[in-house]
C-alpha atoms as a PDB file:
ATOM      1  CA  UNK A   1       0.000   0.000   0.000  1.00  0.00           C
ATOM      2  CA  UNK A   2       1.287   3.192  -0.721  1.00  0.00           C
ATOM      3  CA  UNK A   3       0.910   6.681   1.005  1.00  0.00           C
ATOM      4  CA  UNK A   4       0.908   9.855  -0.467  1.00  0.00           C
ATOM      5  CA  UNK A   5       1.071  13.339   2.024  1.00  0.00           C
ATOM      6  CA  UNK A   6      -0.148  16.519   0.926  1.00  0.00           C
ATOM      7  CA  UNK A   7       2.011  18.617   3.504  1.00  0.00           C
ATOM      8  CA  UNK A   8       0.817  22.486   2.389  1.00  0.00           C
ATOM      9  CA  UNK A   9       1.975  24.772   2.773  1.00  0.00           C
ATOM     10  CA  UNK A  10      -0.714  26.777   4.927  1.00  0.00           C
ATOM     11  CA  UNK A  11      -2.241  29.391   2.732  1.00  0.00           C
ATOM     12  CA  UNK A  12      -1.229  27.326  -0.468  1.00  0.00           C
ATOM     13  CA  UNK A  13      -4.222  26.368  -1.179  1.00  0.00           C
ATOM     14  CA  UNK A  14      -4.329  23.605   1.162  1.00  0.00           C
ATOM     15  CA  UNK A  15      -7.572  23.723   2.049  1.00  0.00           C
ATOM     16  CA  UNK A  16      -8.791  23.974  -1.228  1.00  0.00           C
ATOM     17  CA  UNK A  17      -7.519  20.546  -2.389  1.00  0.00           C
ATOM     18  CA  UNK A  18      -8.374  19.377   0.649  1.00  0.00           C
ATOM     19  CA  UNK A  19     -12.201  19.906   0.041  1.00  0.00           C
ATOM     20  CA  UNK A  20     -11.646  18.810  -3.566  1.00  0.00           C
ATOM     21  CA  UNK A  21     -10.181  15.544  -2.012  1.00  0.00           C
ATOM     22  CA  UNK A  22     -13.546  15.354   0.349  1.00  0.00           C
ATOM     23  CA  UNK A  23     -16.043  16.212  -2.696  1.00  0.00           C
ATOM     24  CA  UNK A  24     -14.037  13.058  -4.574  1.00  0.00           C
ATOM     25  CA  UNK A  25     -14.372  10.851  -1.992  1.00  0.00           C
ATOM     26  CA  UNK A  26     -16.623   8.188  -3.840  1.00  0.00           C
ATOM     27  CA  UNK A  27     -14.491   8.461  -6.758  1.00  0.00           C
ATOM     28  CA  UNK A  28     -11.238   7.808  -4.712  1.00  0.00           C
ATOM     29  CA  UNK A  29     -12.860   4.847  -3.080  1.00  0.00           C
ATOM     30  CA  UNK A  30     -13.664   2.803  -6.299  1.00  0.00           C
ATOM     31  CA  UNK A  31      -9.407   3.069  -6.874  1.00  0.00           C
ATOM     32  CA  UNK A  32      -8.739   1.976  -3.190  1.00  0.00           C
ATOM     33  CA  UNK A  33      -7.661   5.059  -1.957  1.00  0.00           C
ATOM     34  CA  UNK A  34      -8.649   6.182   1.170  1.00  0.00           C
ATOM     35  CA  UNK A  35      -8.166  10.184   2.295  1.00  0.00           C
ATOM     36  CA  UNK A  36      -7.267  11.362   6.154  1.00  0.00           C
ATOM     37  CA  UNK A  37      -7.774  14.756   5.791  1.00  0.00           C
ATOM     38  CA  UNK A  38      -8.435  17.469   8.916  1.00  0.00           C
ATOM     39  CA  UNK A  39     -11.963  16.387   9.856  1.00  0.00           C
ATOM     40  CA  UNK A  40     -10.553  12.761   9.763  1.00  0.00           C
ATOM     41  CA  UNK A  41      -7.284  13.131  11.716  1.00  0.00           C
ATOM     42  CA  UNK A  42      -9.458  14.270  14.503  1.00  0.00           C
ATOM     43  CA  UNK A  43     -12.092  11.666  14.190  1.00  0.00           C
ATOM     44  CA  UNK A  44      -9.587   8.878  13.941  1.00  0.00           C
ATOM     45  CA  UNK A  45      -8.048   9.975  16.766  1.00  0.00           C
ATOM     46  CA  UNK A  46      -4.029  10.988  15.803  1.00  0.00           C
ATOM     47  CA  UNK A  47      -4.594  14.341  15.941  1.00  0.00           C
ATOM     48  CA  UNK A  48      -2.235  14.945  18.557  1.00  0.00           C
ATOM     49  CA  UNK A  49       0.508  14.083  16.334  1.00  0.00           C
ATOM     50  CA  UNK A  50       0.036  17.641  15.540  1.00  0.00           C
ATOM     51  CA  UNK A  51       0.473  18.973  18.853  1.00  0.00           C
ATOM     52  CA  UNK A  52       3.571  21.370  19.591  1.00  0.00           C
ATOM     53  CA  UNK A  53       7.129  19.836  20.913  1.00  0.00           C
ATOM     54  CA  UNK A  54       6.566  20.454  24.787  1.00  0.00           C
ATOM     55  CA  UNK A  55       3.595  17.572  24.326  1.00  0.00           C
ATOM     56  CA  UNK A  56       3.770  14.553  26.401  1.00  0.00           C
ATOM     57  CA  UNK A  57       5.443  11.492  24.763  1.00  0.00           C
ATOM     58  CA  UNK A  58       2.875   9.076  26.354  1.00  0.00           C
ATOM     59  CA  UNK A  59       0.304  11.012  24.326  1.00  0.00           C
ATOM     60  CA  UNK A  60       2.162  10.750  21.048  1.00  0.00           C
ATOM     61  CA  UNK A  61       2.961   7.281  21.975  1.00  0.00           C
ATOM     62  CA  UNK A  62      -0.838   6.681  21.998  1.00  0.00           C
ATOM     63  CA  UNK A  63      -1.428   8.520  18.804  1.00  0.00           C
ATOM     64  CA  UNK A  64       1.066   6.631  16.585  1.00  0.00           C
ATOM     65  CA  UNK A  65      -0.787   3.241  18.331  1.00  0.00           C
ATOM     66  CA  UNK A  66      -3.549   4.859  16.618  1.00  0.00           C
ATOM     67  CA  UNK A  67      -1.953   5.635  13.757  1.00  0.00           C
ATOM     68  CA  UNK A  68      -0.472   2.215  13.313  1.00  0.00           C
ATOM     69  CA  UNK A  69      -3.380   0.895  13.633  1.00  0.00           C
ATOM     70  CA  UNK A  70      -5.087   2.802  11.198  1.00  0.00           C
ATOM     71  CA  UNK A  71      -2.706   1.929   8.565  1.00  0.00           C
ATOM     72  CA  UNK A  72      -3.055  -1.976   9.611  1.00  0.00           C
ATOM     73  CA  UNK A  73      -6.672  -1.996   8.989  1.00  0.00           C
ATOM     74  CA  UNK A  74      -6.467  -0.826   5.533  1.00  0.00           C
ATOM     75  CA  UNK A  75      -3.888  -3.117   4.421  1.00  0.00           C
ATOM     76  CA  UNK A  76      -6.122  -5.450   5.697  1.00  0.00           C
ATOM     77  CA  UNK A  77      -8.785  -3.718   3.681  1.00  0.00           C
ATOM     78  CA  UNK A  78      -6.770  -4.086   0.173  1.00  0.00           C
ATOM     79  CA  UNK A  79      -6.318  -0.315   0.066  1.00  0.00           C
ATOM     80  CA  UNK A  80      -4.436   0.844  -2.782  1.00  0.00           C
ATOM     81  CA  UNK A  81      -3.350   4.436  -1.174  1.00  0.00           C
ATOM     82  CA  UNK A  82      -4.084   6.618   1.133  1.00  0.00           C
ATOM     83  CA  UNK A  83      -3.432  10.628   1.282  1.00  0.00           C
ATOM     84  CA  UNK A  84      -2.434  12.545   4.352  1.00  0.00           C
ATOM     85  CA  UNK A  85      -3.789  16.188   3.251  1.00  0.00           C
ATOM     86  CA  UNK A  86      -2.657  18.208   6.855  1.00  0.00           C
ATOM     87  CA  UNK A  87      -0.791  21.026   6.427  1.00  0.00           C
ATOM     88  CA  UNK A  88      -0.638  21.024  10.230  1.00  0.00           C
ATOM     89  CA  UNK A  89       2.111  18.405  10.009  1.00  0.00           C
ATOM     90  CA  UNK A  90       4.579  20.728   9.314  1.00  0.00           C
ATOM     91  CA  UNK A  91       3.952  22.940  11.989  1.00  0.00           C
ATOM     92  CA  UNK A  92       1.406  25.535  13.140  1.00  0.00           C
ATOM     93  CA  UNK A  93       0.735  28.639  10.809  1.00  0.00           C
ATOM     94  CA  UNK A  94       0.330  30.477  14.375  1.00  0.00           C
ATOM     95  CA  UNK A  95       3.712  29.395  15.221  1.00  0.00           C
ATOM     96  CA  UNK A  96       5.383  30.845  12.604  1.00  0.00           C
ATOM     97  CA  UNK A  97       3.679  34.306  13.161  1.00  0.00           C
ATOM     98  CA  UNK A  98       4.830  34.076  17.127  1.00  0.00           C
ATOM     99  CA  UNK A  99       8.630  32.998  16.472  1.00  0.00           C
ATOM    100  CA  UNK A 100       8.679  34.980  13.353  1.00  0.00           C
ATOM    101  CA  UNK A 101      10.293  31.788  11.736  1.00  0.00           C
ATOM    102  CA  UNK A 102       9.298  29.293   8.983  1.00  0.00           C
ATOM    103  CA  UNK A 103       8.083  25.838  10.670  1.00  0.00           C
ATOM    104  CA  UNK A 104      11.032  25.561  13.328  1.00  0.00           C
ATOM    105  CA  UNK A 105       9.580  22.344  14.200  1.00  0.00           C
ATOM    106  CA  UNK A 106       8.912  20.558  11.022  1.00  0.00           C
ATOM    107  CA  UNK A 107      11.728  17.905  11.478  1.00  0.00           C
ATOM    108  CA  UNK A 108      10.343  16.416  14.863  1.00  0.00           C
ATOM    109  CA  UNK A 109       6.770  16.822  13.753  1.00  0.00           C
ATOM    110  CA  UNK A 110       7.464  14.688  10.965  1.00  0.00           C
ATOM    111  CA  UNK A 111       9.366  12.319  12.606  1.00  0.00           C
ATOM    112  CA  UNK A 112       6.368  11.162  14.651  1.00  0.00           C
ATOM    113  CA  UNK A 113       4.785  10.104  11.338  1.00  0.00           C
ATOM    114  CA  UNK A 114       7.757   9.054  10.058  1.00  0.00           C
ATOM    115  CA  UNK A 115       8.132   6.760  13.084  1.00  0.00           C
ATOM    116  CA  UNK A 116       5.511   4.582  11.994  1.00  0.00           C
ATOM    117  CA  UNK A 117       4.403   5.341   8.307  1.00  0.00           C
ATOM    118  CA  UNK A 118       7.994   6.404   6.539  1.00  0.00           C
ATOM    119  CA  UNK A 119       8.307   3.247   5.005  1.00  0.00           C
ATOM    120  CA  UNK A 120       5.334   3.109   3.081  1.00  0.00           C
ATOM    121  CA  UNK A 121       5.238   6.679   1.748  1.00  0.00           C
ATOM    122  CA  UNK A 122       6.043   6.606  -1.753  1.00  0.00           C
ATOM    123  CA  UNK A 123       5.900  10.669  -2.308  1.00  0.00           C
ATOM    124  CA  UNK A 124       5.120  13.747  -0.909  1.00  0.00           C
ATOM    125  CA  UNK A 125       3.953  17.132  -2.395  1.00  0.00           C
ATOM    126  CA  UNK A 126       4.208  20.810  -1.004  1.00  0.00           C
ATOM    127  CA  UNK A 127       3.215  24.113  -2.482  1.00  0.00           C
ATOM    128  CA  UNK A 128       5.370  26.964  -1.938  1.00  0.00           C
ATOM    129  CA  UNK A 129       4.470  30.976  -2.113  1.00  0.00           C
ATOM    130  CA  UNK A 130       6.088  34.099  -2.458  1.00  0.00           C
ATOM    131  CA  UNK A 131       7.191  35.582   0.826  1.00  0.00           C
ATOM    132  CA  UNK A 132       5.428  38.640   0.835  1.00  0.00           C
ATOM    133  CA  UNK A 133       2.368  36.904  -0.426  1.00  0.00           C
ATOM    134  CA  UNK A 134       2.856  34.162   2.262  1.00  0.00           C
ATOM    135  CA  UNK A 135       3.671  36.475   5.305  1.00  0.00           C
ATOM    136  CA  UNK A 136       0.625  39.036   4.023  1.00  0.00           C
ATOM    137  CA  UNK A 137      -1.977  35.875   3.766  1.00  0.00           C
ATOM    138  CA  UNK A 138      -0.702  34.750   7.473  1.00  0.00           C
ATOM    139  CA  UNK A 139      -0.585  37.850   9.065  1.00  0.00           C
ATOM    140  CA  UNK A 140      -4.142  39.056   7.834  1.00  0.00           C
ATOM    141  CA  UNK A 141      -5.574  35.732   8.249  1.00  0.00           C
ATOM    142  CA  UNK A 142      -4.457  35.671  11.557  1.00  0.00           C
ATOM    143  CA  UNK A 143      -6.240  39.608  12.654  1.00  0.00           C
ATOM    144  CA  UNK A 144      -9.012  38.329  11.461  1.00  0.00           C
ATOM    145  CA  UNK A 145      -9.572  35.332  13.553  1.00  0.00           C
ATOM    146  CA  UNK A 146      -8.242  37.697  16.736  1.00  0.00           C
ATOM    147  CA  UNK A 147      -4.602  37.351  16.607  1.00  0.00           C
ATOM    148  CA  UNK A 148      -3.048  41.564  18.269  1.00  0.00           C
ATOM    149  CA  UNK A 149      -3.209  43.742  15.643  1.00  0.00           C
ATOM    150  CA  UNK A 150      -0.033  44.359  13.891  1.00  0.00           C
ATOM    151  CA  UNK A 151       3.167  45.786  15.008  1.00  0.00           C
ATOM    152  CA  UNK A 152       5.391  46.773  12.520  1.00  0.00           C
ATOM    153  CA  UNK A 153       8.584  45.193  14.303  1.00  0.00           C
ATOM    154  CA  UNK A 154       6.707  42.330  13.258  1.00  0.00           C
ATOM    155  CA  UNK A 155       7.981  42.795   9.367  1.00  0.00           C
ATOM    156  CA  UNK A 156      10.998  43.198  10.352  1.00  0.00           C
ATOM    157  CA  UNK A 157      11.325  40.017  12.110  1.00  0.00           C
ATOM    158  CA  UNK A 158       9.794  38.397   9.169  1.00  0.00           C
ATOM    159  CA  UNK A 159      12.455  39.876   6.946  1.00  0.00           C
ATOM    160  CA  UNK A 160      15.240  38.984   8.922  1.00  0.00           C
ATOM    161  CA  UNK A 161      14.357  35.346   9.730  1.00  0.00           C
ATOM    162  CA  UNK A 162      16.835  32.889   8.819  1.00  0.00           C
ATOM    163  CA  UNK A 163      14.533  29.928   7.419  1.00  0.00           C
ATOM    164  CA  UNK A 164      13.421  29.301   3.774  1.00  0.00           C
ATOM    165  CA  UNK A 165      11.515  27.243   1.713  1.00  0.00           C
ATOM    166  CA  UNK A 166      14.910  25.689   1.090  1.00  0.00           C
ATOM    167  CA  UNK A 167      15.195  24.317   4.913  1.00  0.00           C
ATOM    168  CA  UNK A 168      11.464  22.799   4.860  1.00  0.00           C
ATOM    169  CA  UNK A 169      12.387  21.298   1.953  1.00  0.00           C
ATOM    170  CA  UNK A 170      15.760  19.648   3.514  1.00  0.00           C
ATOM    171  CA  UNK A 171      13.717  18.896   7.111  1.00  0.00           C
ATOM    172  CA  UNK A 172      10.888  16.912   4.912  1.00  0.00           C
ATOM    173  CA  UNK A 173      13.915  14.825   2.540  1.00  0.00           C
ATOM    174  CA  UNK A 174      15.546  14.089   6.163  1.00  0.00           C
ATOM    175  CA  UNK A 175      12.557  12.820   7.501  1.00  0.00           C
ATOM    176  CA  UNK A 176      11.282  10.770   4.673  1.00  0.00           C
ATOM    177  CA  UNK A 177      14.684   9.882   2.723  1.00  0.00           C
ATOM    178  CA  UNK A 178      12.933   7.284   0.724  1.00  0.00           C
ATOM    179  CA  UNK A 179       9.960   9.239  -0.777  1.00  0.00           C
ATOM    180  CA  UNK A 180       9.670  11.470  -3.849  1.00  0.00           C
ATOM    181  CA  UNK A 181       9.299  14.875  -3.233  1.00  0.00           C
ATOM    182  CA  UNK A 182       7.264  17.327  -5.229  1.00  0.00           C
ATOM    183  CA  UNK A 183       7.213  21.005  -5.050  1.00  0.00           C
ATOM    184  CA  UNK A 184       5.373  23.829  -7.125  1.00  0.00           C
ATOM    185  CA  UNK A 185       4.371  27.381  -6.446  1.00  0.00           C
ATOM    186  CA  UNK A 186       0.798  28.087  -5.284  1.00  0.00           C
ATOM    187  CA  UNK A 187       0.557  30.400  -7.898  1.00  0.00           C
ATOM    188  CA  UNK A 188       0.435  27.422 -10.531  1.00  0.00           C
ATOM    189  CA  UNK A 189      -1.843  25.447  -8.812  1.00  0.00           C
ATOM    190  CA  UNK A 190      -4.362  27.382  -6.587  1.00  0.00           C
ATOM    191  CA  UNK A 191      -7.519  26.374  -9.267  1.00  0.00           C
ATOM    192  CA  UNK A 192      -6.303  23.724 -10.282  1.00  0.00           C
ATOM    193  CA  UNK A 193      -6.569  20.905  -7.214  1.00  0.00           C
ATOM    194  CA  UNK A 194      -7.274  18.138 -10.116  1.00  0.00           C
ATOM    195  CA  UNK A 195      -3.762  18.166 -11.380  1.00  0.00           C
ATOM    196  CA  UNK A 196      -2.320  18.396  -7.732  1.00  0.00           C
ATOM    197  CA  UNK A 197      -3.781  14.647  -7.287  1.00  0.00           C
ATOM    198  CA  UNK A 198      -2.446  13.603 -10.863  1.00  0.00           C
ATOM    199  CA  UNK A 199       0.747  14.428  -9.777  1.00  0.00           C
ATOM    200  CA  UNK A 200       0.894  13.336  -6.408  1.00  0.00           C
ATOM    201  CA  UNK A 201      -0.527   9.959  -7.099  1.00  0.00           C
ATOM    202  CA  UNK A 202      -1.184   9.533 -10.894  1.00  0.00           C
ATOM    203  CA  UNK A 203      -4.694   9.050 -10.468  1.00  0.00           C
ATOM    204  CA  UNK A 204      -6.654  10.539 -13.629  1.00  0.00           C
ATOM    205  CA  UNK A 205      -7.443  13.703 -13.385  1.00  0.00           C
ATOM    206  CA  UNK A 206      -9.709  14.243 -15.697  1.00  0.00           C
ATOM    207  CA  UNK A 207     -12.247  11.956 -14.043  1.00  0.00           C
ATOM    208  CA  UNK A 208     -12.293  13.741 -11.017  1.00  0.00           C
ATOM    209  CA  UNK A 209     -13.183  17.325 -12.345  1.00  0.00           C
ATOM    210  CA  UNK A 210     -16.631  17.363 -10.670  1.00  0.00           C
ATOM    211  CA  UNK A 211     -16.712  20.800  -8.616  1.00  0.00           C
ATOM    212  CA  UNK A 212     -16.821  24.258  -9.245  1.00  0.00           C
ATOM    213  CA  UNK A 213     -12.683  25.454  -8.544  1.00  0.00           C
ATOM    214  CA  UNK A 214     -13.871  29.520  -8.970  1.00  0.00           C
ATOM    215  CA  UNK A 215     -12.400  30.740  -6.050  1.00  0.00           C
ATOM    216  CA  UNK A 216      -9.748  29.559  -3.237  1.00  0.00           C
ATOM    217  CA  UNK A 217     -11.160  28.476   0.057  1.00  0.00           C
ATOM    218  CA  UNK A 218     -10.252  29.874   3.725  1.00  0.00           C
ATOM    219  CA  UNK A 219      -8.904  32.999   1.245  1.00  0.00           C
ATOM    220  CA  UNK A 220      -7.664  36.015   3.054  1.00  0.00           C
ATOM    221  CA  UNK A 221      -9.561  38.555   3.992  1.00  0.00           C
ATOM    222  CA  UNK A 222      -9.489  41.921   2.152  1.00  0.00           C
ATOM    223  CA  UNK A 223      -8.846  45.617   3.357  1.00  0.00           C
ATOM    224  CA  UNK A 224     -12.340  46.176   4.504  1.00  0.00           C
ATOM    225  CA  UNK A 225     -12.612  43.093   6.259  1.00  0.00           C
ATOM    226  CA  UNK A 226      -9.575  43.507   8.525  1.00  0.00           C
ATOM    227  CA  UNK A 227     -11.248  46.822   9.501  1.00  0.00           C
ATOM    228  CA  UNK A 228     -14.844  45.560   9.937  1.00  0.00           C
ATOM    229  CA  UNK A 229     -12.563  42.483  12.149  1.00  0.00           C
ATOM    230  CA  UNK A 230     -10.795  45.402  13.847  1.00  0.00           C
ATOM    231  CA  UNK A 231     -13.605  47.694  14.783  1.00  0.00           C
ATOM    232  CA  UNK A 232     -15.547  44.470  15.925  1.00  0.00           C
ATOM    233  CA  UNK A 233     -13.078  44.324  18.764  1.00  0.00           C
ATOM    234  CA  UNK A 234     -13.236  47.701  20.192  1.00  0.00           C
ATOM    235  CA  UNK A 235      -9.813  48.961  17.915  1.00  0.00           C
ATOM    236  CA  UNK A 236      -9.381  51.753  15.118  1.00  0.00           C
ATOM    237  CA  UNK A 237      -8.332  50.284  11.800  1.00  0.00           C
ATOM    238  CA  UNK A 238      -6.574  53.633  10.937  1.00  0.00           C
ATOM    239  CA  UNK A 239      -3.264  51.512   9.983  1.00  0.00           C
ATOM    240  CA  UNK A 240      -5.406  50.259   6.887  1.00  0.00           C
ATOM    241  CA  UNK A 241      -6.721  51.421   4.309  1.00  0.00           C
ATOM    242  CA  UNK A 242     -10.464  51.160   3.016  1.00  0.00           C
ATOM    243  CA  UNK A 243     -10.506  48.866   0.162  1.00  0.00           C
ATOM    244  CA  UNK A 244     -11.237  45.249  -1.416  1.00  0.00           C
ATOM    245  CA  UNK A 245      -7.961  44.729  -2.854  1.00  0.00           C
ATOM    246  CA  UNK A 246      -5.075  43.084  -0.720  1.00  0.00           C
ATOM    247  CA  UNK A 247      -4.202  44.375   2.067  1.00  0.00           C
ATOM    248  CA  UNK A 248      -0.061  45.046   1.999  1.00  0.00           C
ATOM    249  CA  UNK A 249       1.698  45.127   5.042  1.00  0.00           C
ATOM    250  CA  UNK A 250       5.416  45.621   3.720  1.00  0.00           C
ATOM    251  CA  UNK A 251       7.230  48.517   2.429  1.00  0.00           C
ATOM    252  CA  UNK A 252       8.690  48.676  -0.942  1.00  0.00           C
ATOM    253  CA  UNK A 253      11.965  47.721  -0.061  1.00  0.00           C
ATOM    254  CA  UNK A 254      10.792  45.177   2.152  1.00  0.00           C
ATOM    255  CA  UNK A 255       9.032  43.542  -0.408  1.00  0.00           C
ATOM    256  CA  UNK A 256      12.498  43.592  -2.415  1.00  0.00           C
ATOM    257  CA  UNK A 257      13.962  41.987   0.153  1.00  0.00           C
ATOM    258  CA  UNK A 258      11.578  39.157   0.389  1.00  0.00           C
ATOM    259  CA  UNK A 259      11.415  38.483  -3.534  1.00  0.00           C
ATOM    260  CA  UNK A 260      14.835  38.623  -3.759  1.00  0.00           C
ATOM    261  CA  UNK A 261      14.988  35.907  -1.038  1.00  0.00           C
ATOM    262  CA  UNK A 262      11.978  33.411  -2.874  1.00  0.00           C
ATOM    263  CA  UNK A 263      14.124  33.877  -6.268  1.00  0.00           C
ATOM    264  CA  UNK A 264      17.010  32.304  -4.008  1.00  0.00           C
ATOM    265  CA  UNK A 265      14.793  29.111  -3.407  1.00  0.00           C
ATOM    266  CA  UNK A 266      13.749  29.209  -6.908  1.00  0.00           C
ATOM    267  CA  UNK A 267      16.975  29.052  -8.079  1.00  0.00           C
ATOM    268  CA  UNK A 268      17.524  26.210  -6.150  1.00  0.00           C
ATOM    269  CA  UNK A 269      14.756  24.542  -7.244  1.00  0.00           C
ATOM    270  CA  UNK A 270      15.415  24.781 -10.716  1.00  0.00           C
ATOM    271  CA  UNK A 271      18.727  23.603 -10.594  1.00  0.00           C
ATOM    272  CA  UNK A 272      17.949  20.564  -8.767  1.00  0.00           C
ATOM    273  CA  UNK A 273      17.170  20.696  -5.531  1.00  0.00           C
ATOM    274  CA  UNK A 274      20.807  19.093  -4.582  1.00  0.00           C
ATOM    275  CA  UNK A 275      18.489  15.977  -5.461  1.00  0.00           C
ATOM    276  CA  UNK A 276      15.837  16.563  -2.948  1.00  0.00           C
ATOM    277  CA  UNK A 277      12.817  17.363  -4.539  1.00  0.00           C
ATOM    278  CA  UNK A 278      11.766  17.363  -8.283  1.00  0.00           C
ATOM    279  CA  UNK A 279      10.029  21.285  -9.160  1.00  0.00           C
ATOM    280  CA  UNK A 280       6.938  20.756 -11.027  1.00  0.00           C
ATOM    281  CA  UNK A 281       5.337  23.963 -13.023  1.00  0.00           C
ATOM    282  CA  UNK A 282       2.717  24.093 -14.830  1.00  0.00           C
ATOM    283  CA  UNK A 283       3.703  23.473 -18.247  1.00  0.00           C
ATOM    284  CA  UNK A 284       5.756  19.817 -16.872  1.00  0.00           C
ATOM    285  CA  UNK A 285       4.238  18.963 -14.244  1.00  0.00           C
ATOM    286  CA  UNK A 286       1.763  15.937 -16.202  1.00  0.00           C
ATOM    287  CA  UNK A 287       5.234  14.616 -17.614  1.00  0.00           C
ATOM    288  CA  UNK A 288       6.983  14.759 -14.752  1.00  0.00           C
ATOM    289  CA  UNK A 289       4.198  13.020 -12.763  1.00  0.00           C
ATOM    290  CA  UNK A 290       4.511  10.338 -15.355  1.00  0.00           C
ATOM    291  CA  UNK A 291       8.010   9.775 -15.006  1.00  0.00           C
ATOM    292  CA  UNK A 292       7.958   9.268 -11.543  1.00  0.00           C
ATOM    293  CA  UNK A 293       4.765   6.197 -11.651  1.00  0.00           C
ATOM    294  CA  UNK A 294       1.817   5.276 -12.784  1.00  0.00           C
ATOM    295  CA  UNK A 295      -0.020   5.447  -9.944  1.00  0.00           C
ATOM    296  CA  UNK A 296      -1.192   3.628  -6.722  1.00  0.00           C
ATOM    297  CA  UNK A 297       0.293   0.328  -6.010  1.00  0.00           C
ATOM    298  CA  UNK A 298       2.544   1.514  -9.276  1.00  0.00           C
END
């Protein structure tokens, strides 16, 4: 049986394929694949896999039982696949924001799953975004579901931090050394949550294009909803703007700074990864998918 983890990254997109992956359920089932998704991580009862480093190791102990079990029943079962689609297992969005650092903890959150499911995962994907648009998405996301309103210190933290896209990368090849690893640019993808599941698994695409993709799901809020979310909680929204367009927290040179840094990983990416991770676009990415299997139980 082979697994397949959709790893994010938050405000990728994630939750879009995610739904798509929910919506497709039926579909999946007639090829033997299962899905564990959000909804069923809690359900099933390893959801505190996810849990920050200071948890109890009894309690993740417990969880991968769980977990092991889990996977045991639906080898049992004849499943083909199954798809981990948790952006949590990289780390906590909220976490980021409060260490002004990119998913410190990746490499032991991993390693839980990795504990008892690394040998069977065949590849993983992860969708990477722009810095400013990434740090933007968080931090507004974040004001609007209560998190202090911003302090401009803030951007420069996120400026100066040390970690890229580059060291999740490394932290997800050390944990799973054995899997293929896919990475594209939430740009490519955002609509397009069919082609994400052709090239993570090589399932046909074109037979699961059943919903309406107009639109990103769990999208950040604009301008004037960061002010109505403001003046909701008692505080003056002078800092921004009225408007429905995005709401940019950066200064010019700021955002230099973080393109400048995001062409850095690009580069990287395009010249190979140092073997890590294959870069799919949009114009290779069916080819490449090819190249790497046919699909489940491939």
């Amino acid at each position: 049986m082979d697994i397949f983890l959709h790893l994010g990254a938050h405000r990728c997109a994630s939750t879009s394929f995610q739904r798509y992956l929910d919506k497709n359920r039926g579909y999946l089932a007639q090829q033997k694949t299962q899905i564990v998704e959000p909804h069923n991580f809690r359900n099933i009862s390893f959801d505190d896999l996810l849990q920050p480093p200071n948890v109890d190791d009894d309690v993740i102990k417990r969880s991968q039982a769980d977990l092991a079990a889990y996977i045991k029943t639906q080898k049992q079962r004849e499943t083909q696949a199954v798809i981990f689609a948790e952006e949590n297992m990289i780390g906590a969005m909220r976490r980021n924001l409060r260490e002004h650092r990119l998913y410190t903890d990746a490499t032991l959150r991993l390693s839980r799953f990795a504990t008892v499911i690394g040998g069977d995962v065949r590849r993983i994907g992860l969708a990477i975004r722009d810095y400013e648009g990434y740090w933007s998405s968080v931090l507004a996301f974040s004001i609007l579901r209560g998190h202090r309103f911003l302090n401009y210190d803030v951007c420069d933290g996120l400026i100066a931090q040390p970690r890229r896209w580059r060291d999740l990368i490394t932290d997800i090849a050390v944990a799973f050394p054995n899997a293929q690893l896919q990475v594209w640019q939430f740009k490519d993808f955002a609509s397009a949550p069919h082609s994400i599941l052709e090239n993570l698994t090589g399932l046909a695409a074109q037979e699961t294009e059943t919903i309406d993709l107009a639109g990103i799901h769990n999208a950040a809020p604009d301008r004037d909803a960061l002010r109505d979310a403001l003046i909701a909680r008692g505080r003056l929204p002078n800092v921004i703007a009225p408007g429905s367009t995005h709401w940019q927290p950066f200064t010019k040179d700021q955002v230099a700074i973080l393109k400048a840094q995001y062409e850095e990983d690009l580069t990287w990416l395009r010249s190979g990864a140092d073997g890590l991770a294959t870069f799919i676009t949009n114009t290779t990415s069916q080819d490449q998918a090819r190249a790497m299997g046919a699909g489940p139980g491939a």
